[in-house]
C-alpha atoms as a PDB file:
ATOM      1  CA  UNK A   1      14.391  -2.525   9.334  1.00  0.00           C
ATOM      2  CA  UNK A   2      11.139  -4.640   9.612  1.00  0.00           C
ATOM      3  CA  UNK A   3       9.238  -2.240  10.925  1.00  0.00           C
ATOM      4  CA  UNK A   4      10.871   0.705   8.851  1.00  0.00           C
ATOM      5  CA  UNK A   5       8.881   2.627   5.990  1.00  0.00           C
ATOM      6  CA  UNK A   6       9.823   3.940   2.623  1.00  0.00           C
ATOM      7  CA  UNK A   7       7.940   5.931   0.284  1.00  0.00           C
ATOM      8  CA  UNK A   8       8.614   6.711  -3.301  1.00  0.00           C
ATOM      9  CA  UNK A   9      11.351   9.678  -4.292  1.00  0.00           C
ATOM     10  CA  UNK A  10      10.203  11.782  -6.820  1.00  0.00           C
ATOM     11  CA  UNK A  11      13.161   9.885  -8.789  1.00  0.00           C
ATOM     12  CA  UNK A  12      11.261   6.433  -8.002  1.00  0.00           C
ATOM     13  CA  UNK A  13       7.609   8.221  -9.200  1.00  0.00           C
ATOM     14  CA  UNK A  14       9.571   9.009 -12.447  1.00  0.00           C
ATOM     15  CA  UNK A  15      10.774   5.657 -13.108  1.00  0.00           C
ATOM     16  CA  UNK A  16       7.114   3.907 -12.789  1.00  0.00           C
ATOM     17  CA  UNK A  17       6.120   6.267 -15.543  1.00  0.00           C
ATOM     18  CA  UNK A  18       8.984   5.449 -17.945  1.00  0.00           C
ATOM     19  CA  UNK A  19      10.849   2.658 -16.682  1.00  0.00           C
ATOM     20  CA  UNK A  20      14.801   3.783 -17.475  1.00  0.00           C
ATOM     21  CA  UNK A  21      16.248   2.121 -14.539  1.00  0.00           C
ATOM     22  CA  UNK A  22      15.808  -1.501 -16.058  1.00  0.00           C
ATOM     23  CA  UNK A  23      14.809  -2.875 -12.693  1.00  0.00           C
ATOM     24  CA  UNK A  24      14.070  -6.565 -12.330  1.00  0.00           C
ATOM     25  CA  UNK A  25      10.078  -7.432 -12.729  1.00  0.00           C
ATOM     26  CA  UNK A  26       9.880  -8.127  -8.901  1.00  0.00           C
ATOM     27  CA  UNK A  27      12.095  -5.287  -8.238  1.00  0.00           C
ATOM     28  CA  UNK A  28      10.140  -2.896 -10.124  1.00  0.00           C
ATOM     29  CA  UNK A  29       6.728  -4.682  -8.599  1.00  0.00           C
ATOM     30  CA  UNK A  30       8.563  -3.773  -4.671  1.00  0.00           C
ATOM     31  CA  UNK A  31       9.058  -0.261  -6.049  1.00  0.00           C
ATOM     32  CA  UNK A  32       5.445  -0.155  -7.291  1.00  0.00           C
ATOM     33  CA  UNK A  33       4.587  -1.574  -3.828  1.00  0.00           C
ATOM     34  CA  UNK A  34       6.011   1.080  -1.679  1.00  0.00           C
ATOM     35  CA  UNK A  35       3.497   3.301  -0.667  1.00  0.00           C
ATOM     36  CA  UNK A  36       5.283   5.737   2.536  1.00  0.00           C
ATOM     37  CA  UNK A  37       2.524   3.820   4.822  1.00  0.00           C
ATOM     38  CA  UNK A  38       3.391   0.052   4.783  1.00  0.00           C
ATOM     39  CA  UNK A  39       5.879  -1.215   6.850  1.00  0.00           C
ATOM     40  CA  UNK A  40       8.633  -3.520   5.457  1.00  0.00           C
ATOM     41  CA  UNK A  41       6.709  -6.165   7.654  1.00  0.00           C
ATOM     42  CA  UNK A  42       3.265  -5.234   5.612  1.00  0.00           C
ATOM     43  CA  UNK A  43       5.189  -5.788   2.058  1.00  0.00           C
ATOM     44  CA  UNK A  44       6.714  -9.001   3.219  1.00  0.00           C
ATOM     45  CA  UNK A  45       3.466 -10.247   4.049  1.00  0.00           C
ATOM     46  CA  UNK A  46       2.546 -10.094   0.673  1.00  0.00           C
ATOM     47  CA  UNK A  47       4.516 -12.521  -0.170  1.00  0.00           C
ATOM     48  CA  UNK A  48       7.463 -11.110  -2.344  1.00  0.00           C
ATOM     49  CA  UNK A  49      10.458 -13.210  -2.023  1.00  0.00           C
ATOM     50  CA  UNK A  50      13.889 -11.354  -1.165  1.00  0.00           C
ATOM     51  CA  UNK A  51      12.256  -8.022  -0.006  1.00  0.00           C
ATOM     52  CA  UNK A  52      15.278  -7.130   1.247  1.00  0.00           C
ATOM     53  CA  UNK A  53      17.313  -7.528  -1.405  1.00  0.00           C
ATOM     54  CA  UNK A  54      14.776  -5.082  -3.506  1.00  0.00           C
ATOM     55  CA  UNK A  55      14.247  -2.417  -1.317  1.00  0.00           C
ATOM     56  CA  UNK A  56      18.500  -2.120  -0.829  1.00  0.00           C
ATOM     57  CA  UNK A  57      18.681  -1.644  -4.708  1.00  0.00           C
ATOM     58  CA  UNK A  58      16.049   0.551  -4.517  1.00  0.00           C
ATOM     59  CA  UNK A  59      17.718   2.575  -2.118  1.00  0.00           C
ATOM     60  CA  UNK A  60      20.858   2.447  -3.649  1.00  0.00           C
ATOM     61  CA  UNK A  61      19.435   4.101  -6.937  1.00  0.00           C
ATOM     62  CA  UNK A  62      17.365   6.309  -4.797  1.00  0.00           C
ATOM     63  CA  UNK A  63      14.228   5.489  -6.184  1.00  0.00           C
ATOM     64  CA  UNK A  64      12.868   5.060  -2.411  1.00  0.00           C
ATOM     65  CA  UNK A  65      13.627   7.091   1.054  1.00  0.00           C
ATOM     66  CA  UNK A  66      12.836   5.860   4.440  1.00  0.00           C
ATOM     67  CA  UNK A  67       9.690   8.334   6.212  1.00  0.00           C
ATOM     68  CA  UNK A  68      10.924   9.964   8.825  1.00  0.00           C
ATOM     69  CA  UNK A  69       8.752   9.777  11.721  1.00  0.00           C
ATOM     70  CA  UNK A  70       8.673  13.361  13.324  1.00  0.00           C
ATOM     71  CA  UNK A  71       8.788  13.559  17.271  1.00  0.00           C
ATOM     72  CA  UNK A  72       6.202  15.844  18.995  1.00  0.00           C
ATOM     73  CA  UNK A  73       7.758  18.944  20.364  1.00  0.00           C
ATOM     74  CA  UNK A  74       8.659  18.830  23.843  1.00  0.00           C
ATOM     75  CA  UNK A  75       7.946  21.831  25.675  1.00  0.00           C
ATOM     76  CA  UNK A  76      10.231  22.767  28.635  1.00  0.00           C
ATOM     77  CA  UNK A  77       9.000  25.217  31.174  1.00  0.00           C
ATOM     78  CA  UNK A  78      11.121  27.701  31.785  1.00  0.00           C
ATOM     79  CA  UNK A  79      12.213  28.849  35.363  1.00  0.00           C
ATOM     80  CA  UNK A  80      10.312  32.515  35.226  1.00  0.00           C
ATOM     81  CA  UNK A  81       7.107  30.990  34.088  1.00  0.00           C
ATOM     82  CA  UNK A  82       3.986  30.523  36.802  1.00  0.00           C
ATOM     83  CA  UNK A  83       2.575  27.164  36.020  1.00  0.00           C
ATOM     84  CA  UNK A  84      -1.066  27.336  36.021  1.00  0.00           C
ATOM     85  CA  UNK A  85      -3.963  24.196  36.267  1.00  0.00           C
ATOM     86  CA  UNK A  86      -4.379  22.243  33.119  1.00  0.00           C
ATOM     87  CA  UNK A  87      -7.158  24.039  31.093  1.00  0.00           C
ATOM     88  CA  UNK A  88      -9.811  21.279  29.900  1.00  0.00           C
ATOM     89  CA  UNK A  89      -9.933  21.062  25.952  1.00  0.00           C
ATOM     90  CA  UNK A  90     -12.494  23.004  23.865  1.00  0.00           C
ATOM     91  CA  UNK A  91     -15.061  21.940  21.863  1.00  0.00           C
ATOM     92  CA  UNK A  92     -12.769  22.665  18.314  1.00  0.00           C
ATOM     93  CA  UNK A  93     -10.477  20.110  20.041  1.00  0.00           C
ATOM     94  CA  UNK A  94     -12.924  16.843  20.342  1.00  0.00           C
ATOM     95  CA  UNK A  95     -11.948  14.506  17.206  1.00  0.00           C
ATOM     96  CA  UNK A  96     -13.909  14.614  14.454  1.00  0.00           C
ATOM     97  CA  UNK A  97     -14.976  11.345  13.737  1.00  0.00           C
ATOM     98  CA  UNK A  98     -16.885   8.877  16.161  1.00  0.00           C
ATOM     99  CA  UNK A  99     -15.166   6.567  18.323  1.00  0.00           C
ATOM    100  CA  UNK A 100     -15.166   3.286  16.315  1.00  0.00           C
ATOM    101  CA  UNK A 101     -16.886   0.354  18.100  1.00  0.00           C
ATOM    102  CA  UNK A 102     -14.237  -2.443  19.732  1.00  0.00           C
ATOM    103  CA  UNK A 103     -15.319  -4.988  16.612  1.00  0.00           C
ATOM    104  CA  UNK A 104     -13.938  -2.786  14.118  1.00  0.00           C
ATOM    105  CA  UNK A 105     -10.143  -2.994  14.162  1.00  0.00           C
ATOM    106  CA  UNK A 106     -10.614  -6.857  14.180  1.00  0.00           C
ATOM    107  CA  UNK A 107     -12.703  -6.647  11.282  1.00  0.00           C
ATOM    108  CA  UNK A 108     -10.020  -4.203   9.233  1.00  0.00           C
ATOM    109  CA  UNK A 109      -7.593  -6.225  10.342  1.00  0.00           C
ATOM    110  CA  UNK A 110      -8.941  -9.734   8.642  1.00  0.00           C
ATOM    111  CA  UNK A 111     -10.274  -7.503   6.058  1.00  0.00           C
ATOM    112  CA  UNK A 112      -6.554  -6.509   5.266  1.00  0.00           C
ATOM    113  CA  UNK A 113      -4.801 -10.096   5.410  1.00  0.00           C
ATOM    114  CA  UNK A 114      -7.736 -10.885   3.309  1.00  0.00           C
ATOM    115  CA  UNK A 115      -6.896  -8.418   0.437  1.00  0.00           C
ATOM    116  CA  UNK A 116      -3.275  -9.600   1.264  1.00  0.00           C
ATOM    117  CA  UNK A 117      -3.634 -13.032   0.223  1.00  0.00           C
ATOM    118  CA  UNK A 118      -6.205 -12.224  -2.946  1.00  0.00           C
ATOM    119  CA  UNK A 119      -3.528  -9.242  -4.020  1.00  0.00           C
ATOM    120  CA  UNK A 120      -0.895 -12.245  -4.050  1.00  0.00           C
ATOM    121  CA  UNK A 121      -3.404 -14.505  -5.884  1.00  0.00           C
ATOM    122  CA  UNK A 122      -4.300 -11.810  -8.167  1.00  0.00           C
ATOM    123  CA  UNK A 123      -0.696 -10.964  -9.326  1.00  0.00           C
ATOM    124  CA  UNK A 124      -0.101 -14.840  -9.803  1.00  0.00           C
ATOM    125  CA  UNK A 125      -3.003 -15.337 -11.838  1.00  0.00           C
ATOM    126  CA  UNK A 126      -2.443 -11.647 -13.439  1.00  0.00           C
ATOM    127  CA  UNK A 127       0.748 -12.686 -14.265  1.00  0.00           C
ATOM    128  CA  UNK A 128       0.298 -15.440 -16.996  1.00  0.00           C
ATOM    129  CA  UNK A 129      -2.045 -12.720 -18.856  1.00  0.00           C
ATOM    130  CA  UNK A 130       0.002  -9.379 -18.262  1.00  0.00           C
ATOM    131  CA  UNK A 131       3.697 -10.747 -17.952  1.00  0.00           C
ATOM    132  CA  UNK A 132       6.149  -8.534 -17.401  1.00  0.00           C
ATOM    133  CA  UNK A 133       3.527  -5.447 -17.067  1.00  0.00           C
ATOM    134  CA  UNK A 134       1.562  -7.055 -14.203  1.00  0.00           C
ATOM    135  CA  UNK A 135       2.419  -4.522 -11.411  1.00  0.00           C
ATOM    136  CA  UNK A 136       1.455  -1.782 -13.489  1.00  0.00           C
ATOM    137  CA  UNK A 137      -1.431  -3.066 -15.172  1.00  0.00           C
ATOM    138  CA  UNK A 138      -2.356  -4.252 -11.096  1.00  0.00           C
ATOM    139  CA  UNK A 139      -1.615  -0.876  -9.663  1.00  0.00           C
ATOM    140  CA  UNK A 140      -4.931  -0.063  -8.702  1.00  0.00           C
ATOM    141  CA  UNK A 141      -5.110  -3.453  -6.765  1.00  0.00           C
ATOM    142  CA  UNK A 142      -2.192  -2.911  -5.087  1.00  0.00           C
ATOM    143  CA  UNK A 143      -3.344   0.393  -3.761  1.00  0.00           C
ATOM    144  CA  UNK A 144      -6.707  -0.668  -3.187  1.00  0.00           C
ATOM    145  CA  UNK A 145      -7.431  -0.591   1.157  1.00  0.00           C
ATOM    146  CA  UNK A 146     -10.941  -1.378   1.339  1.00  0.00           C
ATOM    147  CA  UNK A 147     -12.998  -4.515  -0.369  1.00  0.00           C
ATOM    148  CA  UNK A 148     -14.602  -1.641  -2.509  1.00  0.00           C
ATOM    149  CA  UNK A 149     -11.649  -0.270  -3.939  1.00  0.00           C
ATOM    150  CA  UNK A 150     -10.365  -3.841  -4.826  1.00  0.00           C
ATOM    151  CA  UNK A 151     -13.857  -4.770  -6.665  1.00  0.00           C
ATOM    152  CA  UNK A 152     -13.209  -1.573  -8.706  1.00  0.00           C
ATOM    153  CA  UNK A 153      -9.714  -2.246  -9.391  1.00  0.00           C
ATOM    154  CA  UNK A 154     -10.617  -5.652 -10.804  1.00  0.00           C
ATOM    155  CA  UNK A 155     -13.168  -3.940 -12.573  1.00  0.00           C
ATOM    156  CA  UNK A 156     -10.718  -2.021 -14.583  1.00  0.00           C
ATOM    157  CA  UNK A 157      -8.455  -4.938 -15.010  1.00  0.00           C
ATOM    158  CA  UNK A 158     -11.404  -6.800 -15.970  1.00  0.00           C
ATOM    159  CA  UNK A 159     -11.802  -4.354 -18.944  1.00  0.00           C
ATOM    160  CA  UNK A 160      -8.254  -4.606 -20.208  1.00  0.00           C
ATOM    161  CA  UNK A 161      -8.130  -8.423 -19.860  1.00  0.00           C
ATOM    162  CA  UNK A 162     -11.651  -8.537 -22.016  1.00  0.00           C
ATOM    163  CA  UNK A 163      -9.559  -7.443 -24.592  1.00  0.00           C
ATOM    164  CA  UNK A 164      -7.835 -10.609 -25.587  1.00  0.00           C
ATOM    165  CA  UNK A 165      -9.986 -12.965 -23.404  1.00  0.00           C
ATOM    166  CA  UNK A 166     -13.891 -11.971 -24.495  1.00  0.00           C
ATOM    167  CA  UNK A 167     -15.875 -10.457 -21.531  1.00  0.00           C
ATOM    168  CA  UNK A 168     -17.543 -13.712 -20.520  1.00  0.00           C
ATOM    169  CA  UNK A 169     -14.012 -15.267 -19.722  1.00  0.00           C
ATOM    170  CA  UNK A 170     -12.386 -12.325 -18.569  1.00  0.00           C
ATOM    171  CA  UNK A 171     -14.977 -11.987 -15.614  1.00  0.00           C
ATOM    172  CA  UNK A 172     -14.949 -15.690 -14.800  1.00  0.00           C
ATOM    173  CA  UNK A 173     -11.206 -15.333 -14.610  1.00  0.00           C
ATOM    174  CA  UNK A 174     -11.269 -12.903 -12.285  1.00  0.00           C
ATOM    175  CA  UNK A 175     -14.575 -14.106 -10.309  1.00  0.00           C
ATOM    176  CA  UNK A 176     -12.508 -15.840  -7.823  1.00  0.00           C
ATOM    177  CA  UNK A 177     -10.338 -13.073  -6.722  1.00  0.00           C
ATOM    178  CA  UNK A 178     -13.376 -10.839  -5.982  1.00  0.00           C
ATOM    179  CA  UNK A 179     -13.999 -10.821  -1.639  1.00  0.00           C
ATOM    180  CA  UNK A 180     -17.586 -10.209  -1.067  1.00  0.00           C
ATOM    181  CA  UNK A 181     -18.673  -6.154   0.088  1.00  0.00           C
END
C-alpha cells in the first residue's frame, strides 16, 4: 500500500466544504492531504503519525478511492495482417516541451523534501494560531509544488493571521517558514 494512491471522492470533496463526517483533526488534515498524485510514501513523509490508520477510515466512509493506474493497450497482430517496417514518428509526435537538463530532477527533488519539512513546520507553528482549522486555513500550502506557490500561500495565510497578530508580527511569524525563490 506504500506506494498506492488515493484521490478525493466527490463524497470526500463534500466533506472538506462542510465537515459532517466529524473526522478527527489529523484525520480530516490526511483527507485534506490526499491529492490523487502523492503516494502513501509522499504523505508519510510529511510526517503525519498513523497514516495508515487515517487513510483506512477514510476509505471506510468513502471519502477517498485508490487511482487506478490504466495499462496501455496491447495490440496483438492478427494472423491475416502483413507486418510492415516501423514507420519513424512525425513531427506532431516530438514532445512538446524541451528535454530538461540532468541537474533538474535533483534540484525538484531537494526542492520537494524541502517544502516537505517547512509544510510540517508550518502546520506545527500554524497550529497554535489556527487550532483545529489549520489544514484548511493551510490548504493552499499543502497544495503548493513549487517554492512560488508556497511564498503565495503564506502570503494569504499571512493576511488572515494579521488579523489577530498585527502585520508586523504576523510576517515575522511566518518569516522563517519562507524557502528562498
Amino acid at each position: 500500500m506504500s506506494s498506492q494512491v488515493f484521490r478525493k471522492t466527490e463524497s470526500g470533496k463534500g466533506e472538506i466544504a462542510r465537515r459532517q463526517a466529524g473526522l478527527s483533526p489529523a484525520t480530516r488534515t490526511v483527507l485534506v492531504m490526499v491529492n490523487g498524485s502523492d503516494s502513501v510514501n509522499a504523505l508519510a513523509a510529511r510526517g503525519l503519525p498513523q497514516l495508515q490508520g487515517h487513510l483506512e477510515t477514510l476509505l471506510a466512509l468513502g471519502l477517498i478511492e485508490p487511482v487506478v493506474a490504466r495499462a496501455a493497450p496491447v495490440a496483438t497482430p492478427s494472423p491475416s495482417v502483413v507486418t510492415q517496417p516501423p514507420v519513424e514518428p512525425t513531427a506532431t509526435a516530438a514532445p512538446l516541451t524541451a528535454p530538461a537538463p540532468a541537474s533538474v530532477p535533483a534540484q525538484a527533488a531537494s526542492v520537494s523534501l524541502n517544502l516537505d519539512a517547512l509544510r510540517r513546520k508550518a502546520l506545527a507553528q500554524l497550529g497554535t494560531h489556527f487550532g483545529p482549522d489549520t489544514p484548511l486555513v493551510a490548504q493552499a500550502l499543502l497544495g503548493a509544488r513549487s517554492v512560488a506557490e508556497f511564498n503565495a500561500a503564506l502570503d494569504g495565510i499571512e493576511s488572515k493571521l494579521a488579523i489577530y497578530l498585527g502585520r508586523k508580527q504576523a510576517a515575522r511569524e511566518l518569516l522563517a517558514l519562507r524557502p528562498a525563490l
